[in-house]
N, C-alpha and C. Protein backbone atom coordinates (compact mmCIF):
# COMPACT_ATOMS: atom_id res chain seq x y z
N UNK A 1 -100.60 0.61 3.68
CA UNK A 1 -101.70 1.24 2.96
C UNK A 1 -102.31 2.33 3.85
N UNK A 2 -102.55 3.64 3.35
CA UNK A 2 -102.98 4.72 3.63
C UNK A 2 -104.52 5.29 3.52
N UNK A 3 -105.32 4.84 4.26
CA UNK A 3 -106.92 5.28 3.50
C UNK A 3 -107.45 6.60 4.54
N UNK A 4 -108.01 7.51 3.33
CA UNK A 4 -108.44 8.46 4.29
C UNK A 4 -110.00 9.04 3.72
N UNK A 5 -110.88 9.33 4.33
CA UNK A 5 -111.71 9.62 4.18
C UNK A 5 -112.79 10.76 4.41
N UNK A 6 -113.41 11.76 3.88
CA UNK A 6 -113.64 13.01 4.34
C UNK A 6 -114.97 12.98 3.85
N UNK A 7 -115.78 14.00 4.24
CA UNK A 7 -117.29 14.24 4.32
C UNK A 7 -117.88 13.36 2.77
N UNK A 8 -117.36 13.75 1.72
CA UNK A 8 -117.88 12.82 0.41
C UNK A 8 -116.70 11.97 -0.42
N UNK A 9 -115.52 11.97 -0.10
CA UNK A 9 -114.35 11.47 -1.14
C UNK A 9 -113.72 11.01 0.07
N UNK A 10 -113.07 9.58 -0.35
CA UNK A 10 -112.05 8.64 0.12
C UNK A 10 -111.25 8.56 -0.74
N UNK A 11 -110.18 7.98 -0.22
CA UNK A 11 -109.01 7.41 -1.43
C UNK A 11 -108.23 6.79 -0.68
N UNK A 12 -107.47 6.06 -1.07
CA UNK A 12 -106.56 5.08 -0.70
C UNK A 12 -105.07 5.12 -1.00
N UNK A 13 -104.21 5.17 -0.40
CA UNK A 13 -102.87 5.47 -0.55
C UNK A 13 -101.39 4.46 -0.75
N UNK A 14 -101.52 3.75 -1.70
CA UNK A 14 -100.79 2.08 -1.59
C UNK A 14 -99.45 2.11 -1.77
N UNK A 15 -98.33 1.53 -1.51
CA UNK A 15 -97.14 1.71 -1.82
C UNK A 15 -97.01 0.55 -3.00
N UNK A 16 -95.87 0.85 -3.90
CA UNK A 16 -96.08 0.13 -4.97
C UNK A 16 -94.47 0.12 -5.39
N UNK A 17 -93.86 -0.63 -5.10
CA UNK A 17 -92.57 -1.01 -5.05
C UNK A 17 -91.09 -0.55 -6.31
N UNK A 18 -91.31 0.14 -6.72
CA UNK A 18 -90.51 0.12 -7.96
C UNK A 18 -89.17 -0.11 -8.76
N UNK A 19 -88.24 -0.42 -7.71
CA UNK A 19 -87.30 -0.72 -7.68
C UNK A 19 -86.55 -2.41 -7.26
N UNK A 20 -87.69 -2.98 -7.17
CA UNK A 20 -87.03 -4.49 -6.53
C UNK A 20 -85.87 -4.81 -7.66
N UNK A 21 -85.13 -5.70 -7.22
CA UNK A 21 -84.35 -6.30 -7.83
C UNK A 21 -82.95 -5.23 -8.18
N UNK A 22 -82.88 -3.79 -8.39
CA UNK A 22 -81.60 -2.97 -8.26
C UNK A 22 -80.70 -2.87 -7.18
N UNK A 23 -79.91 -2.70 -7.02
CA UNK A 23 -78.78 -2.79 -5.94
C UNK A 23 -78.90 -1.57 -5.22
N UNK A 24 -79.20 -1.06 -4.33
CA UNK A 24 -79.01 0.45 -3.55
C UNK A 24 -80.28 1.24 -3.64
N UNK A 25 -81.34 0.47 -3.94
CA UNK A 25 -82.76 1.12 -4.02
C UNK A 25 -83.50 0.39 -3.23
N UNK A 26 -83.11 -0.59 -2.84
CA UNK A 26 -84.24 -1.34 -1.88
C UNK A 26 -84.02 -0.86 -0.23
N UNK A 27 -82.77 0.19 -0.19
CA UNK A 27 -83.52 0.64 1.03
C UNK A 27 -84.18 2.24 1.10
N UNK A 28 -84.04 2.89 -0.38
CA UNK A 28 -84.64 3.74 -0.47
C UNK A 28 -86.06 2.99 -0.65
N UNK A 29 -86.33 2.22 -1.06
CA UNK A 29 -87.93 1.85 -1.00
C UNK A 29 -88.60 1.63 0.17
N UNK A 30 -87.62 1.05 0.93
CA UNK A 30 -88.34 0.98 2.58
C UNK A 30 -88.15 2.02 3.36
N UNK A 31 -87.78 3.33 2.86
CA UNK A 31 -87.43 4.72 3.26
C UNK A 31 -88.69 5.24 3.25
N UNK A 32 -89.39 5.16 1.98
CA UNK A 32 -90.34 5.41 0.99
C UNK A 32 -91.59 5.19 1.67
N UNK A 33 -91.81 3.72 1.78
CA UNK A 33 -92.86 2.91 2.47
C UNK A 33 -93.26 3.54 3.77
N UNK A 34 -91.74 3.63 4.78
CA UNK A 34 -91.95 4.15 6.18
C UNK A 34 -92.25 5.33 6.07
N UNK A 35 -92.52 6.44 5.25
CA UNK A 35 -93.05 7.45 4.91
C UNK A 35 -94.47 7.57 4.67
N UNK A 36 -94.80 7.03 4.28
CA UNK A 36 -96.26 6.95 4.15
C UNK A 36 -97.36 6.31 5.32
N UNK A 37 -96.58 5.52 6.31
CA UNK A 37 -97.32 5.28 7.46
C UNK A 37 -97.07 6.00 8.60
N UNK A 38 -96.42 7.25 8.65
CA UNK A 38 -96.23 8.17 9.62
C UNK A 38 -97.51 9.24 9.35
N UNK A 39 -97.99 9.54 10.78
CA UNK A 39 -99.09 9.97 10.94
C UNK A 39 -98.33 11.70 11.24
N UNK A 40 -99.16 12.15 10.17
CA UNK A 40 -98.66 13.56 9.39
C UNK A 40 -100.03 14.43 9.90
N UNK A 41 -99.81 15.37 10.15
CA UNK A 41 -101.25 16.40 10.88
C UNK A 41 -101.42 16.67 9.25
N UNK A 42 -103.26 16.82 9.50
CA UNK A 42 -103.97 17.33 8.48
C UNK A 42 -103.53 18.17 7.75
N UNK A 43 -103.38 19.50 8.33
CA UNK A 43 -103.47 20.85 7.69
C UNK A 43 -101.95 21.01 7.60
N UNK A 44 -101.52 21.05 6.47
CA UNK A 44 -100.13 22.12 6.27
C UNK A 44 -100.25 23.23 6.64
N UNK A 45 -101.09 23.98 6.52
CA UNK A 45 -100.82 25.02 7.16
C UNK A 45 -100.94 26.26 5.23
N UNK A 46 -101.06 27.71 5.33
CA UNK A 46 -101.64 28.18 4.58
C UNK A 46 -100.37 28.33 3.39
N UNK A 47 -100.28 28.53 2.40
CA UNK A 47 -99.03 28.53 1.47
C UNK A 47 -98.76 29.87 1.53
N UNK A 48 -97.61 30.39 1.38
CA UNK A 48 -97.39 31.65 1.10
C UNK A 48 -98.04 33.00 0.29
N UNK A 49 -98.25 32.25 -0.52
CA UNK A 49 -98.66 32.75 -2.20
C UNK A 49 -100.24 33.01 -2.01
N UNK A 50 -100.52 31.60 -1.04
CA UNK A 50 -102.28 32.40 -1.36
C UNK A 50 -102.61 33.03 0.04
N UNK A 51 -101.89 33.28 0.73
CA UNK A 51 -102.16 34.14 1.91
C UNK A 51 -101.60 35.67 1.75
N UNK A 52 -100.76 35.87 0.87
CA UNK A 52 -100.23 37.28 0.08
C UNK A 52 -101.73 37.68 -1.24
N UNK A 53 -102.42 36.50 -1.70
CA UNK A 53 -103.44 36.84 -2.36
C UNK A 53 -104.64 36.67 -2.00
N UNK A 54 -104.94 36.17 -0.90
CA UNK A 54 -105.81 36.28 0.07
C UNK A 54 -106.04 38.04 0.89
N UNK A 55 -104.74 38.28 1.13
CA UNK A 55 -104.72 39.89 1.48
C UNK A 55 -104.91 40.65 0.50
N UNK A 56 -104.54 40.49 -0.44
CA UNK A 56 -104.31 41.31 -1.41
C UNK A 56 -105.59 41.38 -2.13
N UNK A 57 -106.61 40.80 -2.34
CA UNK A 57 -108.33 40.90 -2.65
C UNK A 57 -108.76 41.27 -1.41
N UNK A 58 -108.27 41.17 0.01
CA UNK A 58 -109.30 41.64 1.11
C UNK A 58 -108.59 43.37 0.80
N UNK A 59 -107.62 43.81 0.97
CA UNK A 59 -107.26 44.79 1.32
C UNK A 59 -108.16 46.03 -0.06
N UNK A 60 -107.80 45.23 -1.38
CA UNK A 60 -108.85 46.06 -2.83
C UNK A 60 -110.01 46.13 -2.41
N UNK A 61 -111.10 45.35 -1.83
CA UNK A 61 -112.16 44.99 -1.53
C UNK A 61 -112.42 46.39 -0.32
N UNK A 62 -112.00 46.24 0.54
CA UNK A 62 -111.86 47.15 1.48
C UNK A 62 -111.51 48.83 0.67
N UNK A 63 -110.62 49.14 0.59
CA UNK A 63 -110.23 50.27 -0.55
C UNK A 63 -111.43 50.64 -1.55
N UNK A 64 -111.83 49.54 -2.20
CA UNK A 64 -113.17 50.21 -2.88
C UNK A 64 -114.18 50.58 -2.58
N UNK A 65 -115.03 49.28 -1.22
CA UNK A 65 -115.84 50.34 -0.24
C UNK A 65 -115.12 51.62 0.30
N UNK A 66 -114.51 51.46 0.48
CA UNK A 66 -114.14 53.50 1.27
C UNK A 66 -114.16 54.07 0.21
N UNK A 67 -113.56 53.93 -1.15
CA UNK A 67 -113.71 54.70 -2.08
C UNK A 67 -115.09 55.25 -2.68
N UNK A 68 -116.20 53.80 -2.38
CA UNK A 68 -117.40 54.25 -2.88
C UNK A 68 -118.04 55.29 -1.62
N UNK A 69 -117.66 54.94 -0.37
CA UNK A 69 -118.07 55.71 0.73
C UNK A 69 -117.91 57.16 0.88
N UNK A 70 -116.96 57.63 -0.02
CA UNK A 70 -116.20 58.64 0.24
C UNK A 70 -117.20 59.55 -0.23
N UNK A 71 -117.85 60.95 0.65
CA UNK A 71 -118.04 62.01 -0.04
C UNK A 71 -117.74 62.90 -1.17
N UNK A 72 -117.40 64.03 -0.73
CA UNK A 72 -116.94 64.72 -1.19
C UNK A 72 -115.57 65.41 -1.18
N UNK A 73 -114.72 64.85 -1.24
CA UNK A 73 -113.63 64.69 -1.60
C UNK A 73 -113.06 65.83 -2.50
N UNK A 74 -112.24 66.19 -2.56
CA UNK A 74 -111.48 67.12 -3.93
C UNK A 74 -111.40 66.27 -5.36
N UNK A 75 -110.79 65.35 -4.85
CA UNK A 75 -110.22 64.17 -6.01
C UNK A 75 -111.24 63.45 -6.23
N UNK A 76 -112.51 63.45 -5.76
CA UNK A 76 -113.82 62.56 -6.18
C UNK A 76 -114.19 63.76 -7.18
N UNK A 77 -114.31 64.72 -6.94
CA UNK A 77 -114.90 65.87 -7.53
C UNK A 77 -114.55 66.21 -9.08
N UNK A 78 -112.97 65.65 -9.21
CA UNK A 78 -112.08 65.90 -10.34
C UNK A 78 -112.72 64.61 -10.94
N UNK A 79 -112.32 63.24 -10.13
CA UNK A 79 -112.52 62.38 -10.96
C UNK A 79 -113.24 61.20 -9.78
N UNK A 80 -114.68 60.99 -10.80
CA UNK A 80 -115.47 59.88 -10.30
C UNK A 80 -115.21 58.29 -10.42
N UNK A 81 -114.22 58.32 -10.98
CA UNK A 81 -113.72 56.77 -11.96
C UNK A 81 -113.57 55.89 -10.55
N UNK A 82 -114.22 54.81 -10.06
CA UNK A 82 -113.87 53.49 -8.79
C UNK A 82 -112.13 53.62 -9.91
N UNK A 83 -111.67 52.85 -8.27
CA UNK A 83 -110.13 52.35 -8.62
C UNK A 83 -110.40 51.36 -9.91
N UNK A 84 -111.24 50.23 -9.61
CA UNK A 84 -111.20 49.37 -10.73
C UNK A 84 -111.44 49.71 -12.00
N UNK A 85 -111.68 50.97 -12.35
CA UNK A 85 -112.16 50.88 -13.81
C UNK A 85 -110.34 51.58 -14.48
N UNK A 86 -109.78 52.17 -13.86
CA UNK A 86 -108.49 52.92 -14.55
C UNK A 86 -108.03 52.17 -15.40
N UNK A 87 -107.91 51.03 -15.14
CA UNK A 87 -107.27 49.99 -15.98
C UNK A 87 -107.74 50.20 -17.67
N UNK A 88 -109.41 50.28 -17.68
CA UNK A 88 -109.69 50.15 -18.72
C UNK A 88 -109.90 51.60 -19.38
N UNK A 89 -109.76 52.71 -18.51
CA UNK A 89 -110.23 53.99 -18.95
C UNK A 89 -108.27 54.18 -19.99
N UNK A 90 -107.55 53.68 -19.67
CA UNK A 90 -105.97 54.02 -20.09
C UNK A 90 -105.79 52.97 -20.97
N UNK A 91 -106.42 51.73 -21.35
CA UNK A 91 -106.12 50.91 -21.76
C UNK A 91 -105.30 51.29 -23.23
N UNK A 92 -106.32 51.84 -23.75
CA UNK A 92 -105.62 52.18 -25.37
C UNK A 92 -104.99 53.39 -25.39
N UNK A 93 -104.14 53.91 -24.49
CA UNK A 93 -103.56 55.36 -24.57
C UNK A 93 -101.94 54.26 -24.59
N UNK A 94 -100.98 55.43 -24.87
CA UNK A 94 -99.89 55.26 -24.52
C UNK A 94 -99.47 55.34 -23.22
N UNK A 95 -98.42 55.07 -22.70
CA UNK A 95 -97.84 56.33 -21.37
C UNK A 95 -98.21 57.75 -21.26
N UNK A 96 -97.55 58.21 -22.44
CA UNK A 96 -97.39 59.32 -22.01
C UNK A 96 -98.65 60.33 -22.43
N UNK A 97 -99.91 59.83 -23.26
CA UNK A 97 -100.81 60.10 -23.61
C UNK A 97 -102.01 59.68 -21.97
N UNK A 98 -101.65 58.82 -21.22
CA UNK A 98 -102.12 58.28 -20.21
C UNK A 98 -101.92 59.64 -19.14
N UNK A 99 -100.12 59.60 -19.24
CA UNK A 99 -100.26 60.77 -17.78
C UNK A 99 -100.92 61.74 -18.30
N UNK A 100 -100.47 62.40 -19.31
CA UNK A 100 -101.38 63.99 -19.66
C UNK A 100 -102.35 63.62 -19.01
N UNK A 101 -103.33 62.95 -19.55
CA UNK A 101 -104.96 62.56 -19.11
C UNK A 101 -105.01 62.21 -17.71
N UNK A 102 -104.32 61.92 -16.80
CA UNK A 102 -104.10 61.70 -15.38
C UNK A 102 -104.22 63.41 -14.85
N UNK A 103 -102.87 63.99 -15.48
CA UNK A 103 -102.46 65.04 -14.93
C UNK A 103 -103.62 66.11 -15.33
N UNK A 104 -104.15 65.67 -16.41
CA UNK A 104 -105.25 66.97 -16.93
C UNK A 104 -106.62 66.79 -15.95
N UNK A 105 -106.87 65.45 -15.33
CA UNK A 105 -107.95 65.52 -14.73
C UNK A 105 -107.73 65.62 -13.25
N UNK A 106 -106.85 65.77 -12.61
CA UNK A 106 -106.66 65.63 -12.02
C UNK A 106 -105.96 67.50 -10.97
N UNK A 107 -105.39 67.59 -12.15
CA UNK A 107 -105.22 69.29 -12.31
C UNK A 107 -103.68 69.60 -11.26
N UNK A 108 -103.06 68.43 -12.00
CA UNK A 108 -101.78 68.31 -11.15
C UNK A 108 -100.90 68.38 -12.55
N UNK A 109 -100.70 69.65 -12.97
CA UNK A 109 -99.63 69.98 -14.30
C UNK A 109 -99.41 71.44 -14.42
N UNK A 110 -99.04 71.72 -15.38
CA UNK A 110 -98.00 73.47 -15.23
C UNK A 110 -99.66 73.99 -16.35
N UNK A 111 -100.56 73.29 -16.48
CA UNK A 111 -101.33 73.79 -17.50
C UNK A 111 -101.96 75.42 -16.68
N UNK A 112 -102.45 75.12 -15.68
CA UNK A 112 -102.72 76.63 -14.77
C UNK A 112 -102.07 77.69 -14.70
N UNK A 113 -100.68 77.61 -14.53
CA UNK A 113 -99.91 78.75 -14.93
C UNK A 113 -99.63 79.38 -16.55
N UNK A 114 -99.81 78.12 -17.14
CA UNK A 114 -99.52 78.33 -18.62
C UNK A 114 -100.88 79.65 -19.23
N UNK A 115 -102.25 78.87 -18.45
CA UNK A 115 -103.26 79.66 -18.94
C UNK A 115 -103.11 80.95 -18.39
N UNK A 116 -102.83 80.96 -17.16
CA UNK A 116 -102.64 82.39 -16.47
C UNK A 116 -101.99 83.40 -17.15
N UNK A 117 -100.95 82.90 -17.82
CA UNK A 117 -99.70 83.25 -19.09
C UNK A 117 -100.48 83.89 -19.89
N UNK A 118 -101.26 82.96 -20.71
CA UNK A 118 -101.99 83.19 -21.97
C UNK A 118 -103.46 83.74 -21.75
N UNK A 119 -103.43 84.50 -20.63
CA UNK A 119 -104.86 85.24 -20.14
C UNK A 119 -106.11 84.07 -19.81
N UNK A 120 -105.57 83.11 -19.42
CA UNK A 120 -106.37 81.74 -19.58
C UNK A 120 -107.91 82.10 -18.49
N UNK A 121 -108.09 80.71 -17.94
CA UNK A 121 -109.01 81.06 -16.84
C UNK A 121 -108.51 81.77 -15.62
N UNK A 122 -109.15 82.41 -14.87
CA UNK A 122 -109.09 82.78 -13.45
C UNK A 122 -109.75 81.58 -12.47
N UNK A 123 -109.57 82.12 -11.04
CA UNK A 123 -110.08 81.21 -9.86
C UNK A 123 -111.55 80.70 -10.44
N UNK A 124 -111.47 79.32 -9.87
CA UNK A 124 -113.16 79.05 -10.13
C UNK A 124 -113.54 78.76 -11.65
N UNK A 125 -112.88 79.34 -12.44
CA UNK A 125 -112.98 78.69 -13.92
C UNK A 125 -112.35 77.80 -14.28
N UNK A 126 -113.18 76.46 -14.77
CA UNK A 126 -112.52 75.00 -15.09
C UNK A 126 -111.66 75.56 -16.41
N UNK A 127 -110.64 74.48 -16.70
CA UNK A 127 -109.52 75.17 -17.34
C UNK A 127 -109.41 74.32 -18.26
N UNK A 128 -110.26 73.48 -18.66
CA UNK A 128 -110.69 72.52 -19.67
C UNK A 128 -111.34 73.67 -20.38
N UNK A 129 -112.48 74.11 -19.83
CA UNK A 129 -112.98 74.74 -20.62
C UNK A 129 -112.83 75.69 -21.82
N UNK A 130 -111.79 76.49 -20.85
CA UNK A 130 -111.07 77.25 -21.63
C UNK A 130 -109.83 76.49 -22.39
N UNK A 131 -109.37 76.01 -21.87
CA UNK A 131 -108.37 75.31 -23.44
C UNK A 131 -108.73 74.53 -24.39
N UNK A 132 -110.39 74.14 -23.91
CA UNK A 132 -111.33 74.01 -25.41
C UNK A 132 -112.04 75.15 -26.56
N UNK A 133 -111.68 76.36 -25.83
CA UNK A 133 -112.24 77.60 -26.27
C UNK A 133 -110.31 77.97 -26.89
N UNK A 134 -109.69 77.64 -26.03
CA UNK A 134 -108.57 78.54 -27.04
C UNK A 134 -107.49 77.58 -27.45
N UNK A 135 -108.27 76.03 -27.57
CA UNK A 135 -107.39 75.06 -28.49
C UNK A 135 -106.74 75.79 -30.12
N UNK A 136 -107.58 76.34 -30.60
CA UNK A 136 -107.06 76.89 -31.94
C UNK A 136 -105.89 78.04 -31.90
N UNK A 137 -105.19 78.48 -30.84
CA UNK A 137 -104.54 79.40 -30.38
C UNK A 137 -103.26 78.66 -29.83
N UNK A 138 -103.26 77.44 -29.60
CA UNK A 138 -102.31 76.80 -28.77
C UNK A 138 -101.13 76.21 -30.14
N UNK A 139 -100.11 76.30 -30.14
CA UNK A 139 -99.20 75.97 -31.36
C UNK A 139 -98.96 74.28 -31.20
N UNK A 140 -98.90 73.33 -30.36
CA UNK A 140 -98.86 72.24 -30.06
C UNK A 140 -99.84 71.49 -29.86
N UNK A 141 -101.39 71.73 -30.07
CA UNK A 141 -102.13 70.74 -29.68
C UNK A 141 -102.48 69.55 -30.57
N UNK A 142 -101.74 69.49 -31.75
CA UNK A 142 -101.69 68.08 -32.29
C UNK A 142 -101.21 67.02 -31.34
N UNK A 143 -100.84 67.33 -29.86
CA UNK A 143 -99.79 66.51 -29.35
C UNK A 143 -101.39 66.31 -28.31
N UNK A 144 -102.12 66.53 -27.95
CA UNK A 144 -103.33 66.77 -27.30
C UNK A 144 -103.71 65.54 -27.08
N UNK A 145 -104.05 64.72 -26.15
CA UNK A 145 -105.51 63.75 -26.80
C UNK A 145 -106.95 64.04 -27.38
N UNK A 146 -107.30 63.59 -28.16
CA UNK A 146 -108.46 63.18 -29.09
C UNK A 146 -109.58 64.32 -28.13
N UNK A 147 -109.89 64.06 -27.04
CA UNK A 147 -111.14 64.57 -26.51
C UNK A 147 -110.55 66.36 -26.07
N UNK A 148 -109.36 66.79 -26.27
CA UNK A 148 -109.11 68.21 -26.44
C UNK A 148 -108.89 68.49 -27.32
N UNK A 149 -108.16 67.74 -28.30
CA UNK A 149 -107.96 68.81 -30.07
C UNK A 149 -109.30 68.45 -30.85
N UNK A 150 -110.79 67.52 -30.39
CA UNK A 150 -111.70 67.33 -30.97
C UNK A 150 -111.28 66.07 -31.97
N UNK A 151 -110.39 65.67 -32.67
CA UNK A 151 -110.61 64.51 -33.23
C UNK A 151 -111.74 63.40 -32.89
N UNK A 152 -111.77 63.22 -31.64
CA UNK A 152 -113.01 61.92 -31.02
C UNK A 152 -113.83 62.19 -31.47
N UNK A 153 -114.71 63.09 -32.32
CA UNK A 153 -115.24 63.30 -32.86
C UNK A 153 -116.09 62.78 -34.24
N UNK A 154 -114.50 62.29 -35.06
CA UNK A 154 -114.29 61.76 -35.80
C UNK A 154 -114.30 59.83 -35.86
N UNK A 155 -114.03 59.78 -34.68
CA UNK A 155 -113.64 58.44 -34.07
C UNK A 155 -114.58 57.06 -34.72
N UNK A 156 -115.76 57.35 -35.17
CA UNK A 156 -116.63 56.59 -34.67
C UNK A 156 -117.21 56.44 -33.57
């Protein structure tokens, strides 16, 4: 019998025979038994799984203070969104309705040259702006999201 006891909970550890009387199990039972009275160190020691998720909340945790720390930045400037919220800012987009909206805020797409093309903005002029001013000029912006061809509007 095995009893162990810790700051509020005990329990007791009994061996309980299950095999008497079968042929070739009664010395797996005393295999069994002598197992349980060997004095085994406390701590196993940490599992794999929660020491990979143990890092893995310290390391986000960390990442978001610097993120909130961060000045002024280029990419703070484009976009104020903490890491944690992306999840829900893309939630109801598609993919490929997602990157546009990545790439549009972010101002990492061929849209700058395109405007340059189409007499768009110059230096220093946000380029949203203007492809909200010359959305009605563009032959494809049904393909747009909602908050550039104006539908959201409509949304509710």
């Amino acid at each position: 019998m095995f009893v162990h006891e810790s700051q509020n909970n005990s329990f007791s550890l009994d061996w309980i025979p299950g095999h008497i009387g079968i042929p070739g199990n009664e010395e797996a039972d005393t295999m069994a038994k002598a197992g349980t009275l060997l004095d085994l160190p406390r701590e196993r020691g940490t599992n794999p799984a929660t020491l990979f998720r143990r890092t893995l909340s310290s390391t986000l945790a960390q990442w978001q203070l610097l993120w909130k720390r961060r000045g002024n930045s280029k990419h703070r400037a484009v976009n104020s969104t903490s890491p944690g919220m992306t999840k829900k800012l893309h939630a109801s987009l598609t993919r490929a309705q997602s990157s546009l909206l990545v790439q549009l805020r972010t101002q990492h797409n061929g849209l700058r040259p395109y405007l340059f093309w189409r007499k768009g903005p110059r230096r220093g002029q946000p380029a949203l702006r203007v492809l909200r001013r010359t959305r009605d000029r563009l032959t494809h912006h049904d393909s747009l999201p909602p908050v550039l061809n104006g539908s959201h509007r409509h949304q509710g």
